[in-house]
Protein backbone atom coordinates (compact mmCIF):
# COMPACT_ATOMS: atom_id res chain seq x y z
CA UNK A 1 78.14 34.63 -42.68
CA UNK A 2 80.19 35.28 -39.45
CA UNK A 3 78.92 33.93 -36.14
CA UNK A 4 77.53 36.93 -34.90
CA UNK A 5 75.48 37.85 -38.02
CA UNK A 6 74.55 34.17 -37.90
CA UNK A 7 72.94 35.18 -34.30
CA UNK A 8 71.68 38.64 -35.02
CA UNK A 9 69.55 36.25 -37.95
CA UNK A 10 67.80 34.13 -35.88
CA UNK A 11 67.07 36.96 -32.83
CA UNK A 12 65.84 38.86 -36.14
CA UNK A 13 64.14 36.23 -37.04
CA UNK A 14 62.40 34.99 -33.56
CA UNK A 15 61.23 38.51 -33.21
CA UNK A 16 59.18 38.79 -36.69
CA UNK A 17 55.59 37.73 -36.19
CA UNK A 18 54.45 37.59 -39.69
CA UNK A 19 52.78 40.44 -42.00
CA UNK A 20 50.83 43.47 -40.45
CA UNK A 21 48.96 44.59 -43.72
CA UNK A 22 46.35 42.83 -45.64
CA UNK A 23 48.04 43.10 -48.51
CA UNK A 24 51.22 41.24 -46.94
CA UNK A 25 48.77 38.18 -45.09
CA UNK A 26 47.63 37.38 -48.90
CA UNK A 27 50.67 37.40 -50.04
CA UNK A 28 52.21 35.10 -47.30
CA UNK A 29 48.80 32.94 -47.86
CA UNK A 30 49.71 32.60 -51.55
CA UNK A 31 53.50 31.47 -50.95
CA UNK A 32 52.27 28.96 -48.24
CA UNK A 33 49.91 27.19 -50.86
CA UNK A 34 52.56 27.68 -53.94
CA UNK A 35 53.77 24.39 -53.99
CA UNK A 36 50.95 22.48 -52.47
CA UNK A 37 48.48 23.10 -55.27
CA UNK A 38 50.09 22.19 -58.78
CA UNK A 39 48.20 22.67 -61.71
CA UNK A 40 49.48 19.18 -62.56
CA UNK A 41 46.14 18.14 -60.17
CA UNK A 42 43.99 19.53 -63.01
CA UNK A 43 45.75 20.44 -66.61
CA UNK A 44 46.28 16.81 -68.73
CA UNK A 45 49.59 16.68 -70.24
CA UNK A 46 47.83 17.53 -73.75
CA UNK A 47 46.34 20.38 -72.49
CA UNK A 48 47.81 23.94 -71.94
CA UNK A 49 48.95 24.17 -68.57
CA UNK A 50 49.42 28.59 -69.00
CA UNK A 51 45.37 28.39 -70.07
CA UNK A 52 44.94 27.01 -66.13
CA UNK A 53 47.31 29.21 -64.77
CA UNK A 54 46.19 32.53 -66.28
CA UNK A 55 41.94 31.53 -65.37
CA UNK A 56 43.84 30.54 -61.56
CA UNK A 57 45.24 34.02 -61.29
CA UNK A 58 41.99 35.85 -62.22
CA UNK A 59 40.31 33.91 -59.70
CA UNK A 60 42.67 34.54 -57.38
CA UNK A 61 42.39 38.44 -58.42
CA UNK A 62 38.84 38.64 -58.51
CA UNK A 63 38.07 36.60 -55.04
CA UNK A 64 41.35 37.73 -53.30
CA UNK A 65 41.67 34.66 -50.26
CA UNK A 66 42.51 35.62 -47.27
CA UNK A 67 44.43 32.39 -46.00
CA UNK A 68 45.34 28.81 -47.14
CA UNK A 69 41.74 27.78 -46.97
CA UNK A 70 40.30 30.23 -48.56
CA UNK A 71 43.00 29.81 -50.95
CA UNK A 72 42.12 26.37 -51.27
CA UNK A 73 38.72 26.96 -52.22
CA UNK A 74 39.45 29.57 -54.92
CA UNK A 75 41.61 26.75 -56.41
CA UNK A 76 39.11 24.33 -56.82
CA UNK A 77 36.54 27.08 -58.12
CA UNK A 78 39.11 27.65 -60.87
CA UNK A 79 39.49 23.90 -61.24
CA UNK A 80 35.97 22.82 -61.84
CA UNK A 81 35.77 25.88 -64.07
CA UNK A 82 38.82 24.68 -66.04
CA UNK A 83 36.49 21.29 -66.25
CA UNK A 84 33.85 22.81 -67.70
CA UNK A 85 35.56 24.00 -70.69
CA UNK A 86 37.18 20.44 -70.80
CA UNK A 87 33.72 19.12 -71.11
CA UNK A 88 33.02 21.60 -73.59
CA UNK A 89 35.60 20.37 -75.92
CA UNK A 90 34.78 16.84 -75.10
CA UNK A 91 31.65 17.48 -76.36
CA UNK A 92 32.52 19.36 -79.31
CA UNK A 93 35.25 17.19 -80.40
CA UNK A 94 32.71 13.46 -79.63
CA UNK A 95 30.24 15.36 -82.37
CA UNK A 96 32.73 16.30 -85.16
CA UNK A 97 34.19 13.16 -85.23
CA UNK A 98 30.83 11.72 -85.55
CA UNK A 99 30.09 14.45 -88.37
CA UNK A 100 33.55 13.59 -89.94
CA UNK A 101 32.71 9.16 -89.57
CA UNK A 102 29.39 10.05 -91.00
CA UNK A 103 30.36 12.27 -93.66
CA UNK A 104 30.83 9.91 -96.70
CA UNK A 105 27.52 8.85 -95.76
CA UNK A 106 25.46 12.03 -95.83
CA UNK A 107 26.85 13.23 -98.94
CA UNK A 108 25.88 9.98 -101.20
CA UNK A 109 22.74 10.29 -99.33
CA UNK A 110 21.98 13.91 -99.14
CA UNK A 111 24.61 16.24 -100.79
CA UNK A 112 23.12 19.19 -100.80
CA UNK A 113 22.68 19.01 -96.90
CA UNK A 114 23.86 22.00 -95.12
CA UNK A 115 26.40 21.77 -91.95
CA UNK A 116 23.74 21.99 -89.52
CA UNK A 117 21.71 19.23 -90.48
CA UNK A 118 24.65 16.89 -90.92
CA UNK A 119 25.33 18.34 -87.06
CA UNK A 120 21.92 16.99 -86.39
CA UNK A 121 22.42 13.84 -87.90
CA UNK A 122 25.40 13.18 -86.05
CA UNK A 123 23.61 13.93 -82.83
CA UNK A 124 21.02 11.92 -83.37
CA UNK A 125 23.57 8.83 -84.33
CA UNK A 126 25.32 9.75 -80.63
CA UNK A 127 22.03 9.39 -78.99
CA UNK A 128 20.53 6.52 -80.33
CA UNK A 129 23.86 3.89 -80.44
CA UNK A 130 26.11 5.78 -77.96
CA UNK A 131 25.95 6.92 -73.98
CA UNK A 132 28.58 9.23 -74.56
CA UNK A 133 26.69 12.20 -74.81
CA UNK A 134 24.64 11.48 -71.72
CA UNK A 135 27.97 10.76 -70.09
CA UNK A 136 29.18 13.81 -71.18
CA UNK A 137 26.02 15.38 -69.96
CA UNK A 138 26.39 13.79 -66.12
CA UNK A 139 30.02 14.86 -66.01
CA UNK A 140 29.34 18.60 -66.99
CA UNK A 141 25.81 18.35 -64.57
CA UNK A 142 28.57 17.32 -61.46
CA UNK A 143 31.44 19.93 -62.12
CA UNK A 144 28.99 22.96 -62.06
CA UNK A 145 27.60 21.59 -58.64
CA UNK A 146 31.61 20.98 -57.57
CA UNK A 147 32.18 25.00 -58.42
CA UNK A 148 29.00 26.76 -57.38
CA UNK A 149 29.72 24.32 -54.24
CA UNK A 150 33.19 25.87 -54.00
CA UNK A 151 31.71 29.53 -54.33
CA UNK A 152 29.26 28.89 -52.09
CA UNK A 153 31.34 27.39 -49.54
CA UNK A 154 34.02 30.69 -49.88
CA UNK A 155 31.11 33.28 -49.36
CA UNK A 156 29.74 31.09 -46.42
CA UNK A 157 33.37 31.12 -44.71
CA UNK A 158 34.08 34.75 -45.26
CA UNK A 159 30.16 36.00 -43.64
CA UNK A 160 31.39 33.94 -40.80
CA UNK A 161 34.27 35.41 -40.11
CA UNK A 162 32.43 38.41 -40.57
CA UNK A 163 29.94 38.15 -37.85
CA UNK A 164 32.70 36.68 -35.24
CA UNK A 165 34.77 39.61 -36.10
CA UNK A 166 35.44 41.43 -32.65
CA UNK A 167 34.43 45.33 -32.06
CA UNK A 168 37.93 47.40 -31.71
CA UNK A 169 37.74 48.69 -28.47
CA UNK A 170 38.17 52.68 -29.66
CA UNK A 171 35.56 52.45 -32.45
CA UNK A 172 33.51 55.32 -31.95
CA UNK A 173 29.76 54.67 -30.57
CA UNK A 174 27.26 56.17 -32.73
CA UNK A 175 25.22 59.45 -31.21
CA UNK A 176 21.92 58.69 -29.69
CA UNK A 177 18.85 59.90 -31.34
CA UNK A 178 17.26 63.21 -28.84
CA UNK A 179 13.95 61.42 -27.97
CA UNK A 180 11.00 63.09 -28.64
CA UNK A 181 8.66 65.26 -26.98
CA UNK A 182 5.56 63.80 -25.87
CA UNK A 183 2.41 65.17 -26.90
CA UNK A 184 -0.02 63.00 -25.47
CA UNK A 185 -1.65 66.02 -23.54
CA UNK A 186 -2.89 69.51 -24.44
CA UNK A 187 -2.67 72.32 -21.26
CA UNK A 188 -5.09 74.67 -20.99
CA UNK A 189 -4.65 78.08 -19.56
CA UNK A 190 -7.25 79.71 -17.10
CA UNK A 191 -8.99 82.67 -17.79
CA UNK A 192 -7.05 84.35 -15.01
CA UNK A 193 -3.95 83.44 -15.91
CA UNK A 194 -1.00 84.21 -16.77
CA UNK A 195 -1.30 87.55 -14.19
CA UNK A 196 -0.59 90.58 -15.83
CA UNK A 197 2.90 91.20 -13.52
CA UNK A 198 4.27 88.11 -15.40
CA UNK A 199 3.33 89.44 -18.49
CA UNK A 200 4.61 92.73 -18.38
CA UNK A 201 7.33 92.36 -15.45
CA UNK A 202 8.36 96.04 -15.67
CA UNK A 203 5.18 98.04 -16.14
CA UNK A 204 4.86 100.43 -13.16
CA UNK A 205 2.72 99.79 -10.65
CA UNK A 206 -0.40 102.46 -10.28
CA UNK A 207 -1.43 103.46 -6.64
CA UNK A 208 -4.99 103.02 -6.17
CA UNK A 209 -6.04 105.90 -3.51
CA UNK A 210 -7.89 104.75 -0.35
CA UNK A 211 -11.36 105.85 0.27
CA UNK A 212 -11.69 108.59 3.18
CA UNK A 213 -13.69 107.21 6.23
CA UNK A 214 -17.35 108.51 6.71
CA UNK A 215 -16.76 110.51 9.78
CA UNK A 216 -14.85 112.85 7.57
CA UNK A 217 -17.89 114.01 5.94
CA UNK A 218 -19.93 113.53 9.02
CA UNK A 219 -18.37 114.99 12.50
CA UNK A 220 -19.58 112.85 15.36
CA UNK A 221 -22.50 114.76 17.18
């Protein structure tokens, strides 16, 4: 790159301030946290790191953060929920090995004992000579707190920013309501009223004649 394209880079550069869509500001919030959060915080190494990364990009999909924090908070939704299917296996795996140590037992003892009983019996071994069970039963009890904590926590941020969310200063103001009429009292017309002129405004007017005098009919004597 010559020296002047070198130049026109960095005024380029100076000039850009950052994504204008929402789209964009997610985007640029996802590269920011790409290689801070590595799923090598949360996926063992005999565990299948694409499992993480596929339930991380649904989360990421269904919650879609706004910023670093918020991206931040999705992560460790995703990561406690990862947890919970670890503790799932744990569990599953502690009881069939107990069902599989167990097994040469129950069938001299019972051999016609279906699967579920010799689940039951292994259960019942667990609880009564082992605290792994209730171990396993504290650890799953703290990772659901850690993600509805982490849900919580994202819903709480984003009705904040909600409510401190300025007006735009064009936004249209919404119509008042015409107040209403009151009623409260009921006019009464007089009997002599309305006159009849403002009832009918063009009827003609009749002349009423004017009495003749009495000396008309009686000359002065």
């Amino acid at each position: 790159m010559s020296l002047n394209k070198a130049e026109q880079a960095r005024i380029n550069g100076a000039k850009s301030r950052g994504p204008k869509t929402e789209a964009g500001k997610r985007k640029s919030a996802m590269n920011a946290c790409k290689h801070g959060l590595s799923s090598k915080l949360v996926v063992q190494h005999n565990e299948d790191d694409k499992q993480f990364q596929l339930l991380l990009a649904a989360f990421i999909e269904k919650f879609q953060p706004a910023d670093p924090v918020e991206h931040e908070l999705v992560f460790e939704a995703a990561a406690a929920r990862f947890q919970l299917r670890r503790a799932w296996a744990l569990e599953t795996a502690t009881l069939d090995r107990q069902m599989e140590d167990q097994r040469d037992t129950i069938d001299r003892l019972h051999p016609v004992e279906d699967e579920e009983t010799r689940l039951a019996v292994a259960f019942e071994t667990l609880s009564n000579q082992s605290n792994t069970l209730n171990l396993l039963n504290r650890y799953h009890s703290r990772i659901r707190r850690d993600y509805e904590k982490a849900i919580r926590d994202l819903e709480h941020m984003r009705a904040s920013r909600t409510l401190t969310q300025p007006k735009l200063p064009n936004e249209p103001r919404k119509p008042a309501a015409p107040a209403l009429r009151s009623v409260s009292r009921i006019e009464h017309v007089q009997p002599n009223e309305p006159r009849m002129e403002a009832i009918f405004p063009n009827e003609p007017k009749i002349p009423v004649p004017h009495e003749p005098a009495a000396s008309a009919f009686w000359p002065a004597g």
